[in-house]
PDB file of N, CA and C in Angstrom:
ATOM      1  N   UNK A   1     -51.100  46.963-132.293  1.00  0.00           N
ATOM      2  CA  UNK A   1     -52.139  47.412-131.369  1.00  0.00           C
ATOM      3  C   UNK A   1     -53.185  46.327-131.149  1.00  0.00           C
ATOM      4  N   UNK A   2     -53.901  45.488-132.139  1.00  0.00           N
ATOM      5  CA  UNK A   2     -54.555  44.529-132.204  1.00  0.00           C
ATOM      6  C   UNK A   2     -54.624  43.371-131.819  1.00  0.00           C
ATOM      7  N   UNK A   3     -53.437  42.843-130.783  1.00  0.00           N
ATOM      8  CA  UNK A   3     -52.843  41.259-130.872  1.00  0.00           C
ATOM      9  C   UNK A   3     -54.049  41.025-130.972  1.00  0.00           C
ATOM     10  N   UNK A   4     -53.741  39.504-131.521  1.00  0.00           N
ATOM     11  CA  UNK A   4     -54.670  38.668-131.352  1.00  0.00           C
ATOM     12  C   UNK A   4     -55.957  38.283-132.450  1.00  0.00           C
ATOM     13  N   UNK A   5     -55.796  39.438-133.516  1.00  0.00           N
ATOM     14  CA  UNK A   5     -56.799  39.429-134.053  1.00  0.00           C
ATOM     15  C   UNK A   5     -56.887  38.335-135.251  1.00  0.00           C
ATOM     16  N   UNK A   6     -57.456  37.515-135.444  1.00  0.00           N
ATOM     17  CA  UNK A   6     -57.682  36.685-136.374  1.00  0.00           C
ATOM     18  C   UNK A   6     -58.664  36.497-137.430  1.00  0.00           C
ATOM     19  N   UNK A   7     -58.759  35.904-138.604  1.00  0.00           N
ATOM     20  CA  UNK A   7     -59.514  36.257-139.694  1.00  0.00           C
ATOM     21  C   UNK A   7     -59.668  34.585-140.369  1.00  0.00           C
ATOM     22  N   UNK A   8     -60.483  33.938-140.306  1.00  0.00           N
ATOM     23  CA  UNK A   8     -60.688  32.386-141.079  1.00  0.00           C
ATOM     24  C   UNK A   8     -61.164  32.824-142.596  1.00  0.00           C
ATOM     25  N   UNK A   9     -60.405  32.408-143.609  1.00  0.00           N
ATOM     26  CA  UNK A   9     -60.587  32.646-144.852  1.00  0.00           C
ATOM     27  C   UNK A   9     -61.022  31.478-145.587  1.00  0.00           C
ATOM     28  N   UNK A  10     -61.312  31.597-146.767  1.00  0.00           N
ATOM     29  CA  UNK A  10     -61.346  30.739-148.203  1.00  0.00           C
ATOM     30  C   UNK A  10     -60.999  31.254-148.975  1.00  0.00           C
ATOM     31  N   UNK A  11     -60.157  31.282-150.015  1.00  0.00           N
ATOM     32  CA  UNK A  11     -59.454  31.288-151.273  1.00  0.00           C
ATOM     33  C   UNK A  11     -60.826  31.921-152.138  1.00  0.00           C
ATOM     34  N   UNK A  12     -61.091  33.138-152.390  1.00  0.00           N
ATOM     35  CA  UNK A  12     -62.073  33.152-153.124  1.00  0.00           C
ATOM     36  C   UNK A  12     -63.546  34.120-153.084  1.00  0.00           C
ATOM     37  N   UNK A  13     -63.141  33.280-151.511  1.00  0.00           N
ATOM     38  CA  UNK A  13     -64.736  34.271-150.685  1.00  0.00           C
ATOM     39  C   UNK A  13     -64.919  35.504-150.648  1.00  0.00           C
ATOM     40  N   UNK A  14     -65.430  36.135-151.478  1.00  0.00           N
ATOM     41  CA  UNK A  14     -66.036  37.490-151.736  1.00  0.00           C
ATOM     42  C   UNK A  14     -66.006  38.548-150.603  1.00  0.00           C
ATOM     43  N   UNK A  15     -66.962  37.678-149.608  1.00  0.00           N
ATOM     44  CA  UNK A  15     -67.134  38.021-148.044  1.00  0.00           C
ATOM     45  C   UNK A  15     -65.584  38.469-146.932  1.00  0.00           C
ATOM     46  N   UNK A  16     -64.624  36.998-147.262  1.00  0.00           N
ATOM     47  CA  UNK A  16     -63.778  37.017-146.605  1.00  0.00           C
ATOM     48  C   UNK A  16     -62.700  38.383-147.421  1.00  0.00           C
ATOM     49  N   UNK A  17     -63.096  38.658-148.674  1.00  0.00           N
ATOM     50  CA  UNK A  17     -62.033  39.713-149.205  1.00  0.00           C
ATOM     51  C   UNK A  17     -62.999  40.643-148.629  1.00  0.00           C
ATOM     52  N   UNK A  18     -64.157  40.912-147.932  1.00  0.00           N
ATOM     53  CA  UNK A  18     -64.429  42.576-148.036  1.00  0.00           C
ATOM     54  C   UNK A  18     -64.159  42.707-146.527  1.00  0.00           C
ATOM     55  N   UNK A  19     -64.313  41.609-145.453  1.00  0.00           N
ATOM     56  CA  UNK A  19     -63.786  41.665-144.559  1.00  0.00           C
ATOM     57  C   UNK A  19     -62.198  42.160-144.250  1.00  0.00           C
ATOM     58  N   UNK A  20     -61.311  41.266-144.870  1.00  0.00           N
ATOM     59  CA  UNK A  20     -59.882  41.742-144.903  1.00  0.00           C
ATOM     60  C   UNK A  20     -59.900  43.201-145.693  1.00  0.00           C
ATOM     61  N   UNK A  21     -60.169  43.874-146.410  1.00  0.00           N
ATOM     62  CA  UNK A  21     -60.194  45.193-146.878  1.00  0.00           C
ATOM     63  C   UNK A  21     -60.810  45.708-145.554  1.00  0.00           C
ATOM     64  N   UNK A  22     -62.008  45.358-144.958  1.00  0.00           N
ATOM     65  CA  UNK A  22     -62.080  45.975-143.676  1.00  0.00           C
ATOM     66  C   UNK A  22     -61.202  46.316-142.789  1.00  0.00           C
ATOM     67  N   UNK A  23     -60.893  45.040-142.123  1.00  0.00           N
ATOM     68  CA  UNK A  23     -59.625  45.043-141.026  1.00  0.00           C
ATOM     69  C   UNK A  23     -58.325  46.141-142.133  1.00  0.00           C
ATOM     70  N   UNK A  24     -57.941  46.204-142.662  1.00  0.00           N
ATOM     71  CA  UNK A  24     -56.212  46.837-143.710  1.00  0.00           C
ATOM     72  C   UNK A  24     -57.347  48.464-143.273  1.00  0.00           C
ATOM     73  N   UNK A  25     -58.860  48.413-144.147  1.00  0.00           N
ATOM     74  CA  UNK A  25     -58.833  49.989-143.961  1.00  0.00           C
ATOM     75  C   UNK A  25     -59.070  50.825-142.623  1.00  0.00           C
ATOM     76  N   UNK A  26     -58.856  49.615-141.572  1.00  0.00           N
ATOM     77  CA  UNK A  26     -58.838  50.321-140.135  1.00  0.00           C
ATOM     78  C   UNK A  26     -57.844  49.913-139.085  1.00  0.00           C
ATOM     79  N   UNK A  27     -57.099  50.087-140.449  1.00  0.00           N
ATOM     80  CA  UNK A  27     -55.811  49.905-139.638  1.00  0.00           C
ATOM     81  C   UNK A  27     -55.639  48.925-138.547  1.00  0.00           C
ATOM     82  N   UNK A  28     -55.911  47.818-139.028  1.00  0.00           N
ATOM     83  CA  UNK A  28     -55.857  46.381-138.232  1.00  0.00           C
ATOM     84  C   UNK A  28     -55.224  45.605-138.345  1.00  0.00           C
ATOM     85  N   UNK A  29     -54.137  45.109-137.888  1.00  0.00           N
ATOM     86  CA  UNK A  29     -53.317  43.949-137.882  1.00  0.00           C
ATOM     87  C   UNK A  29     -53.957  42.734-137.569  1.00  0.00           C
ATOM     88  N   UNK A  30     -53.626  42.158-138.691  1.00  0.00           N
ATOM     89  CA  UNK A  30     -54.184  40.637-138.547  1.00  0.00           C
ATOM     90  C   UNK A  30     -53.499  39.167-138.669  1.00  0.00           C
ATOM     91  N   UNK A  31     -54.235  37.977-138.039  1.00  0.00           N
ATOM     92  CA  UNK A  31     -53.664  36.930-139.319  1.00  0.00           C
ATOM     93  C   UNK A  31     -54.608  36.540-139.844  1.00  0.00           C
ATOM     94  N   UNK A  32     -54.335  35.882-141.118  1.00  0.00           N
ATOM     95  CA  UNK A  32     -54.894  35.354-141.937  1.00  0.00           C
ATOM     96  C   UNK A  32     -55.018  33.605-141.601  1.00  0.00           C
ATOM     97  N   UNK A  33     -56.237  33.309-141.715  1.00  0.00           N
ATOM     98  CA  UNK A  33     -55.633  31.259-141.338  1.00  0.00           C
ATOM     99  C   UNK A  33     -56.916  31.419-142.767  1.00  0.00           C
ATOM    100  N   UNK A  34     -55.940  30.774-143.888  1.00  0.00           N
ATOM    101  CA  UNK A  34     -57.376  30.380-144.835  1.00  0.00           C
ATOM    102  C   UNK A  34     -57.439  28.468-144.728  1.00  0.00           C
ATOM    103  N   UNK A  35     -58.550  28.424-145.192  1.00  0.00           N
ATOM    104  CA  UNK A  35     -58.821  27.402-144.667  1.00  0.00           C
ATOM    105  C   UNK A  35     -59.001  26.224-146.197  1.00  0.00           C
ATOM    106  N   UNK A  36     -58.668  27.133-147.044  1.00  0.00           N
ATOM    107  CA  UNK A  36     -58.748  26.600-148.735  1.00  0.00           C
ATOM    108  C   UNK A  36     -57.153  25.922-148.779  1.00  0.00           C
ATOM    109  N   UNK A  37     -55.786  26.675-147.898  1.00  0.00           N
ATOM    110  CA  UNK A  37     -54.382  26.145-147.600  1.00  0.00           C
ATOM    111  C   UNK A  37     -54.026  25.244-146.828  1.00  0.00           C
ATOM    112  N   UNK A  38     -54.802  25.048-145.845  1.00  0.00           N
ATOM    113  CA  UNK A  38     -54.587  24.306-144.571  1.00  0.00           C
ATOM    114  C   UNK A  38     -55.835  23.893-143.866  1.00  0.00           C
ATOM    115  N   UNK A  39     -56.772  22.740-144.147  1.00  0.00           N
ATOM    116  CA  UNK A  39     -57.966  22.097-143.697  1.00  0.00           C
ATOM    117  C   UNK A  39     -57.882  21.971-142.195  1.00  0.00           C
ATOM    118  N   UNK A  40     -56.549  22.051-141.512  1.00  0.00           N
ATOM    119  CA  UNK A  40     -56.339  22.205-139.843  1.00  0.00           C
ATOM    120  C   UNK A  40     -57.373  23.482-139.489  1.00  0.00           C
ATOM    121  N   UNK A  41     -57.614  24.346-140.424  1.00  0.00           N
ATOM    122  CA  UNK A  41     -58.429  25.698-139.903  1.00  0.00           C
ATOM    123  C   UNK A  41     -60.049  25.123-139.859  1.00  0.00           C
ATOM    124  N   UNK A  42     -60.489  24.945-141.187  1.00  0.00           N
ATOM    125  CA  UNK A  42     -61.966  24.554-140.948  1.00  0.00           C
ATOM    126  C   UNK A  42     -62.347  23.831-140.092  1.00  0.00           C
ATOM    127  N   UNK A  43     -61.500  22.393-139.751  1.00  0.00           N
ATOM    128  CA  UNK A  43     -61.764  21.810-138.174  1.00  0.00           C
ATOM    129  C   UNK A  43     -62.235  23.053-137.012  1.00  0.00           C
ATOM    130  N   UNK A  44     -60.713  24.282-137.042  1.00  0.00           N
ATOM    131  CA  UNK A  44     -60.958  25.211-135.748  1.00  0.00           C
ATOM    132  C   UNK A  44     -62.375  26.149-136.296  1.00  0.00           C
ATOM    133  N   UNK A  45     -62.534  26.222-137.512  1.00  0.00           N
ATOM    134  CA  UNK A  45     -63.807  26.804-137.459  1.00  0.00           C
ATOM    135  C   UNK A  45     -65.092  25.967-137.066  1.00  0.00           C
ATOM    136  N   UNK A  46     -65.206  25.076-137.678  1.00  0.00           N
ATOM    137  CA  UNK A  46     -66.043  24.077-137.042  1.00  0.00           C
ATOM    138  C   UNK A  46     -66.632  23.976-135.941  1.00  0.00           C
ATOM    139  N   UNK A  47     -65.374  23.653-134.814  1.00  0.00           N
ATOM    140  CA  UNK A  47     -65.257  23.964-133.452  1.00  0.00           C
ATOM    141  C   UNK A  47     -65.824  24.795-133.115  1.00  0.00           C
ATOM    142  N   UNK A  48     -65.395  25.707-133.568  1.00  0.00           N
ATOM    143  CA  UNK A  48     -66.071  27.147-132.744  1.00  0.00           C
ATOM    144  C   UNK A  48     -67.122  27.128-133.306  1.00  0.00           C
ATOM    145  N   UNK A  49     -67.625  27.466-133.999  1.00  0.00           N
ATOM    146  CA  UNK A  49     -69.037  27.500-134.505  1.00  0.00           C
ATOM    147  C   UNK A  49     -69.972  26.594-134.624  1.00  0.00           C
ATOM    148  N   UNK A  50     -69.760  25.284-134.919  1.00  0.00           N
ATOM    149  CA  UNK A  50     -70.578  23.621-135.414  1.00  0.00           C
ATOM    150  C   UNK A  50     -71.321  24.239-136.347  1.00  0.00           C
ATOM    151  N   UNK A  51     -70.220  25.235-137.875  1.00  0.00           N
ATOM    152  CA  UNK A  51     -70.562  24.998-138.966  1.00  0.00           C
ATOM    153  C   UNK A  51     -69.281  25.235-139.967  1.00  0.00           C
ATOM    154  N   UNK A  52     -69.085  25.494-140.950  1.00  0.00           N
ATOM    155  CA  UNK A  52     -68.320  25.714-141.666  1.00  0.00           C
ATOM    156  C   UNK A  52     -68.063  27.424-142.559  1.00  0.00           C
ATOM    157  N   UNK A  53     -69.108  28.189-141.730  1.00  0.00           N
ATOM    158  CA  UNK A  53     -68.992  29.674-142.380  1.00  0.00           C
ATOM    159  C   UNK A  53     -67.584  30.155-142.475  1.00  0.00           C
ATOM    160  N   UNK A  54     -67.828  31.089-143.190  1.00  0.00           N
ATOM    161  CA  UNK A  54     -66.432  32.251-143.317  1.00  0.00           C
ATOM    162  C   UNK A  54     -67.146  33.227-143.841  1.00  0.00           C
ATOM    163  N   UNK A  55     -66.185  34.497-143.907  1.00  0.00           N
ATOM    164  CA  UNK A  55     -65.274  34.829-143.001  1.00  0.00           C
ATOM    165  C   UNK A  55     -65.582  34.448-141.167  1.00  0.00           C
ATOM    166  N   UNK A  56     -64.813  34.340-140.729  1.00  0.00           N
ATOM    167  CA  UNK A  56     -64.718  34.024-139.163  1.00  0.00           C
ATOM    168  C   UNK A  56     -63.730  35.053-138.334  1.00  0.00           C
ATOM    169  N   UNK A  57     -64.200  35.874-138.054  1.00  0.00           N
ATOM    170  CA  UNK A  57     -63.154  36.947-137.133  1.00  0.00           C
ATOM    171  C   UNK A  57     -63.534  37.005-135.753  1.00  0.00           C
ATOM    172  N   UNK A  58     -61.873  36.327-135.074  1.00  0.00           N
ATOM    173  CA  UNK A  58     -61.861  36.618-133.660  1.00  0.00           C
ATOM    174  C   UNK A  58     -61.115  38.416-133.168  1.00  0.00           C
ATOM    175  N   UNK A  59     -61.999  38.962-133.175  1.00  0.00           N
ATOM    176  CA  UNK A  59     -61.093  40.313-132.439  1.00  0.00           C
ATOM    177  C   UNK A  59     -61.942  40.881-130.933  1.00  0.00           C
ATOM    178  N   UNK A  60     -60.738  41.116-130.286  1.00  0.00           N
ATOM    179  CA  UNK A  60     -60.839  41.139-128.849  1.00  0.00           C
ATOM    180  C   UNK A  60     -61.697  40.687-128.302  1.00  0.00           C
ATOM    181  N   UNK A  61     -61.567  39.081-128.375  1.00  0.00           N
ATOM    182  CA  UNK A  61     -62.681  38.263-127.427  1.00  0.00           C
ATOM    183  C   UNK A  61     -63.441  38.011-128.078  1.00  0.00           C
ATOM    184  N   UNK A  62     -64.213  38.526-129.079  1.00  0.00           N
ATOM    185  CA  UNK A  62     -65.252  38.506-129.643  1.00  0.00           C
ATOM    186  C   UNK A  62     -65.302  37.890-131.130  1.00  0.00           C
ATOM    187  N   UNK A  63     -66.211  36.796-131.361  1.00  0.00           N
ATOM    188  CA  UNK A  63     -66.465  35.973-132.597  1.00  0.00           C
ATOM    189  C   UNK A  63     -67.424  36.707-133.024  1.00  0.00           C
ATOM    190  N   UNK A  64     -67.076  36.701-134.671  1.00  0.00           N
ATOM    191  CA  UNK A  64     -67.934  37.306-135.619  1.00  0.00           C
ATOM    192  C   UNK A  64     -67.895  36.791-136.943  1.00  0.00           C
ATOM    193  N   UNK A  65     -68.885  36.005-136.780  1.00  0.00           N
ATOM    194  CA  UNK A  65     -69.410  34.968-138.392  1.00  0.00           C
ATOM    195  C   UNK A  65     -69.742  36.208-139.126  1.00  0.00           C
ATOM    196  N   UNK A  66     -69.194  35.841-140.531  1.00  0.00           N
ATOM    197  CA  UNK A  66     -69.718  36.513-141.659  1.00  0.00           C
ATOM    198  C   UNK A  66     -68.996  37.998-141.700  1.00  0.00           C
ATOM    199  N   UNK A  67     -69.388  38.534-142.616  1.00  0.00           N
ATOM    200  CA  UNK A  67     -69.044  40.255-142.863  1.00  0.00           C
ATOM    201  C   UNK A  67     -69.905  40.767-142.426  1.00  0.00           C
ATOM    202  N   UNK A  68     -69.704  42.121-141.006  1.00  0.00           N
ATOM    203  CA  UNK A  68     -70.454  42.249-140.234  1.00  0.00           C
ATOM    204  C   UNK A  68     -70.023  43.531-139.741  1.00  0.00           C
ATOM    205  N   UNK A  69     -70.239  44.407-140.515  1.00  0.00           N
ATOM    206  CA  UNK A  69     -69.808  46.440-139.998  1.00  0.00           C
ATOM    207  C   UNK A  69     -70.179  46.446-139.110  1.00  0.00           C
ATOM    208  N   UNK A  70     -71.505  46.422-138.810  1.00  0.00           N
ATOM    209  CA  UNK A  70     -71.969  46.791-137.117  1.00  0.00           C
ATOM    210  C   UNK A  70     -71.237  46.140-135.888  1.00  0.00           C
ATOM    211  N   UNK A  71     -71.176  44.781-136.418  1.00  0.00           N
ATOM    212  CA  UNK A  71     -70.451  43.937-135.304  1.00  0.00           C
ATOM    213  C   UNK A  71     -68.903  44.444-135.562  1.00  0.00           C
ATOM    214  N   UNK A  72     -68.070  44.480-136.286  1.00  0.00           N
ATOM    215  CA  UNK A  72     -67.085  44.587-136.473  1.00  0.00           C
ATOM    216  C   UNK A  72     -66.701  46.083-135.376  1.00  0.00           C
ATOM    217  N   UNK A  73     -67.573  47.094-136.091  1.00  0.00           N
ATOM    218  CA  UNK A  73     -67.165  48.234-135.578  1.00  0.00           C
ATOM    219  C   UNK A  73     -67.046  48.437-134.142  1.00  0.00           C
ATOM    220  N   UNK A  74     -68.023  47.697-133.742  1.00  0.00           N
ATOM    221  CA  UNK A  74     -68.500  48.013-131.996  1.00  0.00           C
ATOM    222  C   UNK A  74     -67.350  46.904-131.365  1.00  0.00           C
ATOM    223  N   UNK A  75     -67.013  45.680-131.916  1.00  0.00           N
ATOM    224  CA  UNK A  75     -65.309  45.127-131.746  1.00  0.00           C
ATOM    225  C   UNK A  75     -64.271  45.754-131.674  1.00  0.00           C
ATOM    226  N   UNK A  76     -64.423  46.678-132.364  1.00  0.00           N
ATOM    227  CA  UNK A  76     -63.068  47.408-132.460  1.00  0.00           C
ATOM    228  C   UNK A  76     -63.128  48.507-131.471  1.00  0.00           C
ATOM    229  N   UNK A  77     -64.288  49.287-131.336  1.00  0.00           N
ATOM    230  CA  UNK A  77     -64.090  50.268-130.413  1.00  0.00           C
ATOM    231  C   UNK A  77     -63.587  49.737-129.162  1.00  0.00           C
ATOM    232  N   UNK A  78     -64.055  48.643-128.944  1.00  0.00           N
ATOM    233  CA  UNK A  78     -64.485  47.926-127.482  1.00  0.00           C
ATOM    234  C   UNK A  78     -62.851  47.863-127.195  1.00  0.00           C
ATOM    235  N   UNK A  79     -62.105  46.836-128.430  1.00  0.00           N
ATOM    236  CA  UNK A  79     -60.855  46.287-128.540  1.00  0.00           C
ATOM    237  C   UNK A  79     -60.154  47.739-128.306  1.00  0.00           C
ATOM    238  N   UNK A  80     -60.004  48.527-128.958  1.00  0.00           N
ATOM    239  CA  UNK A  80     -59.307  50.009-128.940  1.00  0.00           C
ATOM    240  C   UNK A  80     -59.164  50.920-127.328  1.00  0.00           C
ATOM    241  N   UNK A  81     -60.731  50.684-126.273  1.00  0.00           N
ATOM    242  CA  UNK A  81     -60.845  51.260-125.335  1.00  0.00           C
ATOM    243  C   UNK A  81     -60.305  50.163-123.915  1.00  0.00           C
ATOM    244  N   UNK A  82     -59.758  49.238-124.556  1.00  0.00           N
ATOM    245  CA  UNK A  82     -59.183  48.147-123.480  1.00  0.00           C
ATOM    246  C   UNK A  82     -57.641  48.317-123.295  1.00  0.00           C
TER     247      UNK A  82
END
């Protein structure tokens, strides 16, 4: 239901695990790009942002630095009613 949805990780990040427990407990299909496996990601985070935060979630259109319920939620409705 979700294409598209993406998740920038680190090996570790507290943040990036309560995020991914987010996305799994609402039934969200995701990928995972951590960026602790493959340094090709922090470049694309970089990019997008001109910093190095995580978690980094692209869902439907919409970038969202950090662990972010409010933002997350109102993403998903948005993503869900499209």
């Amino acid at each position: 239901m979700e294409k598209g949805v993406v998740i920038y990780t680190v090996t570790g990040c507290p943040f990036c695990a309560r995020a991914k427990k987010w996305l799994q407990a609402h039934d969200v299909t995701f990928e995972e790009r951590d960026a602790a496996k493959n340094e090709h990601y922090i470049e694309e985070v970089f990019k997008m942002t001109g910093h190095g935060a995580v978690p980094l979630i692209l869902i439907g259109g919409q970038m969202i630095v950090g662990f972010d319920e409010p933002k997350l939620d109102a993403a998903l409705v948005k993503l869900r009613q499209s």
